[in-house]
N, C-alpha and C. Protein backbone atom coordinates (compact mmCIF):
# COMPACT_ATOMS: atom_id res chain seq x y z
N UNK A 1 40.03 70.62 -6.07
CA UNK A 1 41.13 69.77 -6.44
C UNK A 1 42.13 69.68 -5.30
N UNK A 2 42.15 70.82 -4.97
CA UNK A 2 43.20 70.69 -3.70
C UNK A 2 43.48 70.02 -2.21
N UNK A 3 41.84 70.12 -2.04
CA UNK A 3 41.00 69.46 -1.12
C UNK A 3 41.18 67.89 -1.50
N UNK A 4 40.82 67.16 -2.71
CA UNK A 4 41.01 65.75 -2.56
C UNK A 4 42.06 65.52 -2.48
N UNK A 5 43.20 66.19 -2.85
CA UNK A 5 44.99 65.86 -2.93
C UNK A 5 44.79 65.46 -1.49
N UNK A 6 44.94 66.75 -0.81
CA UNK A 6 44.87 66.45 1.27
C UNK A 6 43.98 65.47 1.27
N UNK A 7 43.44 65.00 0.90
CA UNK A 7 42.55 63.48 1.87
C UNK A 7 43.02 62.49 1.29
N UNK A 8 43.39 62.41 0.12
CA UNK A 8 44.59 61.21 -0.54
C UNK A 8 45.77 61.00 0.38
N UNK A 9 46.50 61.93 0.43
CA UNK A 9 47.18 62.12 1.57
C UNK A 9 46.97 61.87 2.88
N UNK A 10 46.20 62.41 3.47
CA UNK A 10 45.69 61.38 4.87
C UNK A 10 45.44 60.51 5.01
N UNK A 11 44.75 59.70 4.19
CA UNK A 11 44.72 58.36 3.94
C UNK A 11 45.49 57.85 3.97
N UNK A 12 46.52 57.89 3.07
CA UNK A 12 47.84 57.05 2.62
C UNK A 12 48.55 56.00 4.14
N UNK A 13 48.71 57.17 4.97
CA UNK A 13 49.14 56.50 6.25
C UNK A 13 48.18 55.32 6.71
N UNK A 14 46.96 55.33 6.84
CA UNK A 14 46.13 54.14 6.73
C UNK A 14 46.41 53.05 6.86
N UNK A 15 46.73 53.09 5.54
CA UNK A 15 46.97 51.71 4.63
C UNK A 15 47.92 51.03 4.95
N UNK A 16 49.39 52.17 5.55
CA UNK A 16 50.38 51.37 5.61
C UNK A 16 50.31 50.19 6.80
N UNK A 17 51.38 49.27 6.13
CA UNK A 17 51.19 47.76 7.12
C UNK A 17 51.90 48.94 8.39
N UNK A 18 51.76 48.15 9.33
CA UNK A 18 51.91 48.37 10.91
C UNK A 18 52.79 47.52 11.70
N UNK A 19 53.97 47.68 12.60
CA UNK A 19 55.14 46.84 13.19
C UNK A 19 53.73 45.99 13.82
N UNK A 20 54.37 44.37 14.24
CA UNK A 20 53.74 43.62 15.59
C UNK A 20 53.69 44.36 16.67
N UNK A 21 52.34 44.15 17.63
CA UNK A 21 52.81 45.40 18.23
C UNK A 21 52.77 44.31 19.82
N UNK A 22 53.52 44.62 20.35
CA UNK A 22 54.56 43.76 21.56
C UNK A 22 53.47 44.12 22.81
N UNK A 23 53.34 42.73 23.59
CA UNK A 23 52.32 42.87 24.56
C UNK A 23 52.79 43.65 25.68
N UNK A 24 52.46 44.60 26.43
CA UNK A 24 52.64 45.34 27.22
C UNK A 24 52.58 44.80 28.59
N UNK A 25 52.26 43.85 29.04
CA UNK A 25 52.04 43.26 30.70
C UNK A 25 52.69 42.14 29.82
N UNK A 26 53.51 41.60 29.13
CA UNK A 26 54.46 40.15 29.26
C UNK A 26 55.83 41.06 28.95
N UNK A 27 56.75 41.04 29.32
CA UNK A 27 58.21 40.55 29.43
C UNK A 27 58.48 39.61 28.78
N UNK A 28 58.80 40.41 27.25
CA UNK A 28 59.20 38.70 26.30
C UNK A 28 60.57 38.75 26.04
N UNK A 29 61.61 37.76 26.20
CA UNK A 29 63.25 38.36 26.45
C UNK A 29 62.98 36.86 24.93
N UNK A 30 64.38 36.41 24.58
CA UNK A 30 64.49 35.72 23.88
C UNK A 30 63.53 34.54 23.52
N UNK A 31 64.04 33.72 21.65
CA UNK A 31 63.86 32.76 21.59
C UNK A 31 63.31 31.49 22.75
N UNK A 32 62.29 30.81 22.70
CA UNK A 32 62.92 29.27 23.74
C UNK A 32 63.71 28.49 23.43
N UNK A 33 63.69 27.96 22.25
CA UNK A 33 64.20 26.72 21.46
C UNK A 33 65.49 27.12 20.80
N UNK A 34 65.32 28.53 19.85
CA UNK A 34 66.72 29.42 19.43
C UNK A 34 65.55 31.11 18.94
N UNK A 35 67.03 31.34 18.81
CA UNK A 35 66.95 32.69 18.44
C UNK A 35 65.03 33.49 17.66
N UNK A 36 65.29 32.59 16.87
CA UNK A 36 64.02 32.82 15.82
C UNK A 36 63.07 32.13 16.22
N UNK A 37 62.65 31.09 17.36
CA UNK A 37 61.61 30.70 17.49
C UNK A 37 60.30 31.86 18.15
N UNK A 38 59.33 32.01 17.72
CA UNK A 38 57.93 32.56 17.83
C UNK A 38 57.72 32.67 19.45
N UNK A 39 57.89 31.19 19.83
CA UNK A 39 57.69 31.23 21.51
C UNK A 39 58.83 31.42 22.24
N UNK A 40 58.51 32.58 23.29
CA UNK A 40 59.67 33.31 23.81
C UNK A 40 59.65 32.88 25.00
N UNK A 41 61.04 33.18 25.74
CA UNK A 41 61.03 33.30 27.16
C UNK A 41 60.45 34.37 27.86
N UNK A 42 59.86 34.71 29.45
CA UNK A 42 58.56 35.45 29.85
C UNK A 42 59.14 35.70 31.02
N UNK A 43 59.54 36.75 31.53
CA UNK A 43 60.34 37.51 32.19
C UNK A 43 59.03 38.04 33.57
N UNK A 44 59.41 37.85 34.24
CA UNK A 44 58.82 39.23 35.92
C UNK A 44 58.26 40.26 35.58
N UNK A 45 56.78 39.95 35.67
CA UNK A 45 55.82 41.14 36.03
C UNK A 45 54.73 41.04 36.57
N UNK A 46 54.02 42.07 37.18
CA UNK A 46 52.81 41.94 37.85
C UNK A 46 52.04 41.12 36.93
N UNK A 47 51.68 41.21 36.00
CA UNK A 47 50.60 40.07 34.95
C UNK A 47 50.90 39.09 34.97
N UNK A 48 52.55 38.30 35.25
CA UNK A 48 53.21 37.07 35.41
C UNK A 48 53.85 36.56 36.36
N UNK A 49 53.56 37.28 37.38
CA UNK A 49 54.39 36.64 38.42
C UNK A 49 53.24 35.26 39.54
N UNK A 50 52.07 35.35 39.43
CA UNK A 50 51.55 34.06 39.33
C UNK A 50 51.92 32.75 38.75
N UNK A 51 52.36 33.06 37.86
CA UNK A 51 52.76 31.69 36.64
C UNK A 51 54.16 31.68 36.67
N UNK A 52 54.76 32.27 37.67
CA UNK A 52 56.57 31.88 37.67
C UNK A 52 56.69 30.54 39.07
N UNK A 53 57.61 30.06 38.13
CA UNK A 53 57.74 28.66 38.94
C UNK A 53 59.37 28.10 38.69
N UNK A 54 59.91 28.19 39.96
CA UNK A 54 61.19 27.47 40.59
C UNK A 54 62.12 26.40 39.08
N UNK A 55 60.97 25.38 39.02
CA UNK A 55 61.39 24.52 38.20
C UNK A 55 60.72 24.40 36.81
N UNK A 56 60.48 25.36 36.49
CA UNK A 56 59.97 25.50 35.19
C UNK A 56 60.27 26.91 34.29
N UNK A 57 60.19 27.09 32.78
CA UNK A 57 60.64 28.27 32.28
C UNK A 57 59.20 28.55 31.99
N UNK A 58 58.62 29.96 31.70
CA UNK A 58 57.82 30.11 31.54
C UNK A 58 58.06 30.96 30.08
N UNK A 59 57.01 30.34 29.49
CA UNK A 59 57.22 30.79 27.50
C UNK A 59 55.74 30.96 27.36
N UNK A 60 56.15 32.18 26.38
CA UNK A 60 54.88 32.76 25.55
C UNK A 60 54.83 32.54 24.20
N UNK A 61 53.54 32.12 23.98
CA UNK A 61 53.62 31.95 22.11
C UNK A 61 52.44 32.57 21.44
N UNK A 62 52.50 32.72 20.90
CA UNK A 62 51.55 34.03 19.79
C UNK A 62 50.11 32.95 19.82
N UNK A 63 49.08 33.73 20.01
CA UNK A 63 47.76 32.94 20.03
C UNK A 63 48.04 31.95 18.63
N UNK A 64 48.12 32.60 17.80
CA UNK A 64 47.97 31.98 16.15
C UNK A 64 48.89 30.97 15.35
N UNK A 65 50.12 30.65 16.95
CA UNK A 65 51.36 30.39 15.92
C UNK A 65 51.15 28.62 15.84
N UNK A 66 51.78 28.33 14.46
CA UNK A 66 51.48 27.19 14.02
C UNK A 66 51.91 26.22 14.81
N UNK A 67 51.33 24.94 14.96
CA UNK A 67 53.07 23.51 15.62
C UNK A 67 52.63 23.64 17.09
N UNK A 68 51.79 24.36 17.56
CA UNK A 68 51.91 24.62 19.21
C UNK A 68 51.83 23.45 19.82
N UNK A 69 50.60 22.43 19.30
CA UNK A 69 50.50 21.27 19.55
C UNK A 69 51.90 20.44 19.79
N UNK A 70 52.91 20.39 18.63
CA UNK A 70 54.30 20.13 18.54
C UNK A 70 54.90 20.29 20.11
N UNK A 71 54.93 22.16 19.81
CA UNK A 71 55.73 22.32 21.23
C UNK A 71 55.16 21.87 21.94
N UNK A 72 53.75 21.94 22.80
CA UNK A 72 53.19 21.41 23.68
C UNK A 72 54.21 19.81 23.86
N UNK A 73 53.53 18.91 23.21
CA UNK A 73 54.50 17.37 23.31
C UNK A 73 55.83 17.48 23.44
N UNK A 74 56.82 18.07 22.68
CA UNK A 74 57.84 18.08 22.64
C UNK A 74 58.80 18.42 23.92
N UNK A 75 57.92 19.56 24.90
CA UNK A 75 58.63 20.03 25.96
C UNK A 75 57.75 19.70 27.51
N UNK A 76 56.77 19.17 26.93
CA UNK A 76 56.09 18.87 28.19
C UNK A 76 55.31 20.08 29.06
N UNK A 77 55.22 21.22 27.77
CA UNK A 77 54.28 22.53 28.19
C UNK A 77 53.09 21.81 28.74
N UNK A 78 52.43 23.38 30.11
CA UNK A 78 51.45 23.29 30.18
C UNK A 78 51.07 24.15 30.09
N UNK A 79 49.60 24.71 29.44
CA UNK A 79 48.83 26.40 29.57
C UNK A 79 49.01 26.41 30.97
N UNK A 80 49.05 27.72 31.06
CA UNK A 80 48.63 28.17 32.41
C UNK A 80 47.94 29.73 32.45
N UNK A 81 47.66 30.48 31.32
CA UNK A 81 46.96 31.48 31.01
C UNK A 81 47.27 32.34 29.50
N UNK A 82 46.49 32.71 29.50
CA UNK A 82 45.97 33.92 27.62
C UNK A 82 46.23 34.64 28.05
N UNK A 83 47.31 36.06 28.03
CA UNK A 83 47.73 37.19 27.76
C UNK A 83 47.58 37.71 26.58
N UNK A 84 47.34 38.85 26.43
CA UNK A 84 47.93 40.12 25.26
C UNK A 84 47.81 39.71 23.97
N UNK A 85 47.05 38.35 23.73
CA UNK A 85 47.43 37.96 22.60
C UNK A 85 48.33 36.15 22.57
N UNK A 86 48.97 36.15 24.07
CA UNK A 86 49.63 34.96 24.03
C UNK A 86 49.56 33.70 24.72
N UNK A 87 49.56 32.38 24.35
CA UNK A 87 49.49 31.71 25.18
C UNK A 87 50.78 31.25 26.30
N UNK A 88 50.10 31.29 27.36
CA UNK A 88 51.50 31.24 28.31
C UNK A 88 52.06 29.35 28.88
N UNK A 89 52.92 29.13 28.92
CA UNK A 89 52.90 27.66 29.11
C UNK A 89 54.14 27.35 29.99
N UNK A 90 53.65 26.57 31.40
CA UNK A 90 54.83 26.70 32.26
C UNK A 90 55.48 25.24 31.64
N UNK A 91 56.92 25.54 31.24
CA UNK A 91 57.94 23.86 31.02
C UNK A 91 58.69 23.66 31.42
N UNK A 92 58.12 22.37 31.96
CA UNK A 92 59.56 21.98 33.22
C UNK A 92 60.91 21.73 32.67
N UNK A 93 61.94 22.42 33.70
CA UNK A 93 62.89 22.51 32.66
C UNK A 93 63.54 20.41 33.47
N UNK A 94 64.46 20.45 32.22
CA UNK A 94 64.67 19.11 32.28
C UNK A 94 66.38 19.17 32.82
């Protein structure tokens, strides 16, 4: 009896949901659009400093996130590489 209590117990942690867990080679500093938007601004690092450009911001957006198409048109994104999970998109700033 005592024995299944402890493995009920070990388990338990399992199950629990788990934070997002934040890509490690991107530098994600704020919102692009505001605060709460999904696609972020993409900060200086060895994994990104290829894709930094003078006249453009460089934003990351979650492989999965909805509308990308949207942003894409809307800001005149372009891919420029898949990180960690994200798509990276240089936009010229206007």
């Amino acid at each position: 009896m005592r024995s299944s209590a402890l493995l009920v117990m070990l388990a338990l942690p399992a199950c629990a949901p788990t934070a997002p867990v934040e890509p490690v080679s991107l530098p994600l500093l704020g919102g692009y659009r505001d605060p709460a938007d999904m696609c972020r601004r993409v900060g200086e690092s060895a994994a990104t400093i290829d894709y930094l450009d003078d006249a453009a911001d460089l934003v990351g957006c979650p492989e999965g996130a909805e509308n990308l198409g949207v942003f894409v048109t809307e800001t005149g994104a372009v891919e420029v590489a898949r990180l960690d999970g994200f798509i990276l998109y240089s936009v010229p700033r206007r």
